[in-house]
C-alpha atoms as a PDB file:
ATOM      1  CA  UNK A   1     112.115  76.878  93.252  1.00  0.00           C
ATOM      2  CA  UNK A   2     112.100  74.429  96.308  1.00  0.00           C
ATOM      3  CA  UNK A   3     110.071  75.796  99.363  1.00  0.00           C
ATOM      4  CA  UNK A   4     110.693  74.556 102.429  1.00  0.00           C
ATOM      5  CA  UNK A   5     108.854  73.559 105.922  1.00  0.00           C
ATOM      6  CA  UNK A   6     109.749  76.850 107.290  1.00  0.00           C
ATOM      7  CA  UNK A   7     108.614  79.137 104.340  1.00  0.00           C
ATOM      8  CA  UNK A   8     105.289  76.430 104.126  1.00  0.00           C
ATOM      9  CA  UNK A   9     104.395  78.011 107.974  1.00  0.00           C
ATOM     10  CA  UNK A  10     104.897  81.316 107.424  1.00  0.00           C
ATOM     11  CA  UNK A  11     102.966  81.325 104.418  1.00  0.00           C
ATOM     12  CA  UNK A  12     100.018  80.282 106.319  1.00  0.00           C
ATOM     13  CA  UNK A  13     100.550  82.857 109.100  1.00  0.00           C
ATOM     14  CA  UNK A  14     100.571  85.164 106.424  1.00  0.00           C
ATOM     15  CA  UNK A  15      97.280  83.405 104.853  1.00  0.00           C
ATOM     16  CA  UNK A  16      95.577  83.807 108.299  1.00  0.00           C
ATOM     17  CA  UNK A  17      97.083  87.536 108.796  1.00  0.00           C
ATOM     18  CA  UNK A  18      95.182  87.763 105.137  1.00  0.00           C
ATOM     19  CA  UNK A  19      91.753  86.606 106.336  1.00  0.00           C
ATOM     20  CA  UNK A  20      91.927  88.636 109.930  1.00  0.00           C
ATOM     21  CA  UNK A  21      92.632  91.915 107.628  1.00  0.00           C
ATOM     22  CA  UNK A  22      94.356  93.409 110.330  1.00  0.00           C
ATOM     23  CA  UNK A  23      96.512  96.061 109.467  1.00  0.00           C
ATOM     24  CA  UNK A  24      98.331  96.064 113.141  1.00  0.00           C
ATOM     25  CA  UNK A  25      98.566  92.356 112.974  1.00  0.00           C
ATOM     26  CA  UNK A  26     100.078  92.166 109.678  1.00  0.00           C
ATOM     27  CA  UNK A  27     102.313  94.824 110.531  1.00  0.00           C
ATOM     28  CA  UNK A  28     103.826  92.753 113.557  1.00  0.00           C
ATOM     29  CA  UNK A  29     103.708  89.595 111.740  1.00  0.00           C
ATOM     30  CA  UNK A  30     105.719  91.123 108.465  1.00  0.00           C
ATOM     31  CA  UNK A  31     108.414  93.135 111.228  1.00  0.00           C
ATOM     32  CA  UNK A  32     109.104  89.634 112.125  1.00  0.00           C
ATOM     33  CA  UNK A  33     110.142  87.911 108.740  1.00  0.00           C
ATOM     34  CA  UNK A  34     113.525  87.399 108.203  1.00  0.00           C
ATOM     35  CA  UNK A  35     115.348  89.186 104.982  1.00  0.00           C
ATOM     36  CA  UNK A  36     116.205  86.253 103.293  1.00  0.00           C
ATOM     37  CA  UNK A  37     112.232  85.626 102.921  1.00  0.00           C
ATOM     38  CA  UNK A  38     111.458  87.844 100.668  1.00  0.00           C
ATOM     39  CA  UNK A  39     113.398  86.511  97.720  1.00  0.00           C
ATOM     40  CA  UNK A  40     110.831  83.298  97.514  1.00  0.00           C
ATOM     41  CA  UNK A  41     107.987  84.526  95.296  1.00  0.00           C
ATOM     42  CA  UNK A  42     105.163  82.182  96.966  1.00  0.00           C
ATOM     43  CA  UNK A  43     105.603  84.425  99.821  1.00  0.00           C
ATOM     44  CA  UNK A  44     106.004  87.894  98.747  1.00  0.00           C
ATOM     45  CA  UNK A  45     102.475  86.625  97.030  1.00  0.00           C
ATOM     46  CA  UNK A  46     100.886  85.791  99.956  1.00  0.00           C
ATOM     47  CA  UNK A  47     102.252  89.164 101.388  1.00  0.00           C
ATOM     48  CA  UNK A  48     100.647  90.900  98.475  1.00  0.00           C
ATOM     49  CA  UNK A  49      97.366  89.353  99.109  1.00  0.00           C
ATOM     50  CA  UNK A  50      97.812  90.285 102.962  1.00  0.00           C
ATOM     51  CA  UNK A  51      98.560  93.557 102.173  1.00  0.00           C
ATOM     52  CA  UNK A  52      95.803  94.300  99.894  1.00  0.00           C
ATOM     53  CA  UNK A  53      93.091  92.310 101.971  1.00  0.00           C
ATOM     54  CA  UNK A  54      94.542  94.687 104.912  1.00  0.00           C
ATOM     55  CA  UNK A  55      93.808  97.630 102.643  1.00  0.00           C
ATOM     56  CA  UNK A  56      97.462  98.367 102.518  1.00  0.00           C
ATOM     57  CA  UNK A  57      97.759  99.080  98.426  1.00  0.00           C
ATOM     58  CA  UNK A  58     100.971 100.612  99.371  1.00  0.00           C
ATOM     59  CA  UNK A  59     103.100  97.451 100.918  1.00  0.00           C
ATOM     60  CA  UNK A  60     101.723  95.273  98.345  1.00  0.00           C
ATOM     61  CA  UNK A  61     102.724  97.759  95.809  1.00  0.00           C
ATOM     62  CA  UNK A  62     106.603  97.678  97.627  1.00  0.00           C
ATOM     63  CA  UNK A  63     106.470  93.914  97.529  1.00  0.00           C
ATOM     64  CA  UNK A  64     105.323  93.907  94.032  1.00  0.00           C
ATOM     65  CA  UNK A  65     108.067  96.480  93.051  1.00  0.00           C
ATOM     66  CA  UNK A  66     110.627  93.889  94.771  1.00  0.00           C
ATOM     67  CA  UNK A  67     109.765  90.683  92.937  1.00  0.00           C
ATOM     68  CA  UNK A  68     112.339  90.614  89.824  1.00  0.00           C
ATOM     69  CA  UNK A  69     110.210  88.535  87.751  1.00  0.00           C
ATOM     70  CA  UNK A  70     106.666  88.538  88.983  1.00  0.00           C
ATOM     71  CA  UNK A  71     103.996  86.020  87.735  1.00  0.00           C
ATOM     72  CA  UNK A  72     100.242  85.514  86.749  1.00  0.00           C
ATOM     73  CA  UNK A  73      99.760  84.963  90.342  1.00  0.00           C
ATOM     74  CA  UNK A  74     101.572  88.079  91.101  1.00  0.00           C
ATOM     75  CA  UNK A  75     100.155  89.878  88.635  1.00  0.00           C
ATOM     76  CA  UNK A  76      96.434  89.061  89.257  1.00  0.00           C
ATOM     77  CA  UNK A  77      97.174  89.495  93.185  1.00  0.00           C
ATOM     78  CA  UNK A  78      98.355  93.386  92.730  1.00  0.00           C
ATOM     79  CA  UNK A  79      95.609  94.028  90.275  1.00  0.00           C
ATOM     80  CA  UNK A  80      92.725  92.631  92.214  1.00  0.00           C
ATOM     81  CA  UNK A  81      93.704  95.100  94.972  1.00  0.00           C
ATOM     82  CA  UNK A  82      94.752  97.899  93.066  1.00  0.00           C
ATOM     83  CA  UNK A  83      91.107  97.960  91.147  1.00  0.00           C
ATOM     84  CA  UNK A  84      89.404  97.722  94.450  1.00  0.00           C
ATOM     85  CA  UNK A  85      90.871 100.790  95.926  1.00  0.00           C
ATOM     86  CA  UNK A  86      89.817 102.451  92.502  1.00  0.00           C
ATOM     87  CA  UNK A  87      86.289 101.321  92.850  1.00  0.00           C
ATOM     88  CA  UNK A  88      86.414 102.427  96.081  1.00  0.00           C
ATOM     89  CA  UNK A  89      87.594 106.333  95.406  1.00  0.00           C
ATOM     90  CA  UNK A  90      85.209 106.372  91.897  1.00  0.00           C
ATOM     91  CA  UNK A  91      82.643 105.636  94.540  1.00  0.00           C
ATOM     92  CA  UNK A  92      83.110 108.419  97.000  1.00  0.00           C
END
């Protein structure tokens, strides 16, 4: 699973996206990733963490659904999300 210089970038862009917490920003950076993107796991991770630090549960669910054989990092990015959104309605 070689990643290369141009996947390295945009997974910092997508880090920074993360920390901003944006939703507009993200929106605008994600409308401008190429398809062929999205099959390299380190960076539909990093979109999942985007996504949920965004407070979009919903795209990182759709990346999550995408990734054919997701990992501990997927896995633990999608939960952490998921169970704040459900802390967040059991609190309301």
């Amino acid at each position: 699973d070689d990643i290369n210089a141009d996947a390295i970038v945009l997974i910092i862009l997508i880090g920074a996206c993360a920390r901003i917490g944006m939703l507009s920003k993200c929106q605008s950076i994600v409308a401008q990733i190429p398809l062929h993107f999205y099959e390299n796991q380190r960076i539909c991770n990093s979109l999942i963490h985007m996504w949920g630090k965004a407070g979009s549960v919903k795209d990182a669910q759709k990346i999550f659904k995408s990734i054919d054989k997701p990992d501990v990092v997927t896995y633990t990015a999608m939960s952490e999300y998921t169970l704040s959104l459900f802390f967040l309605l059991i609190s309301l």
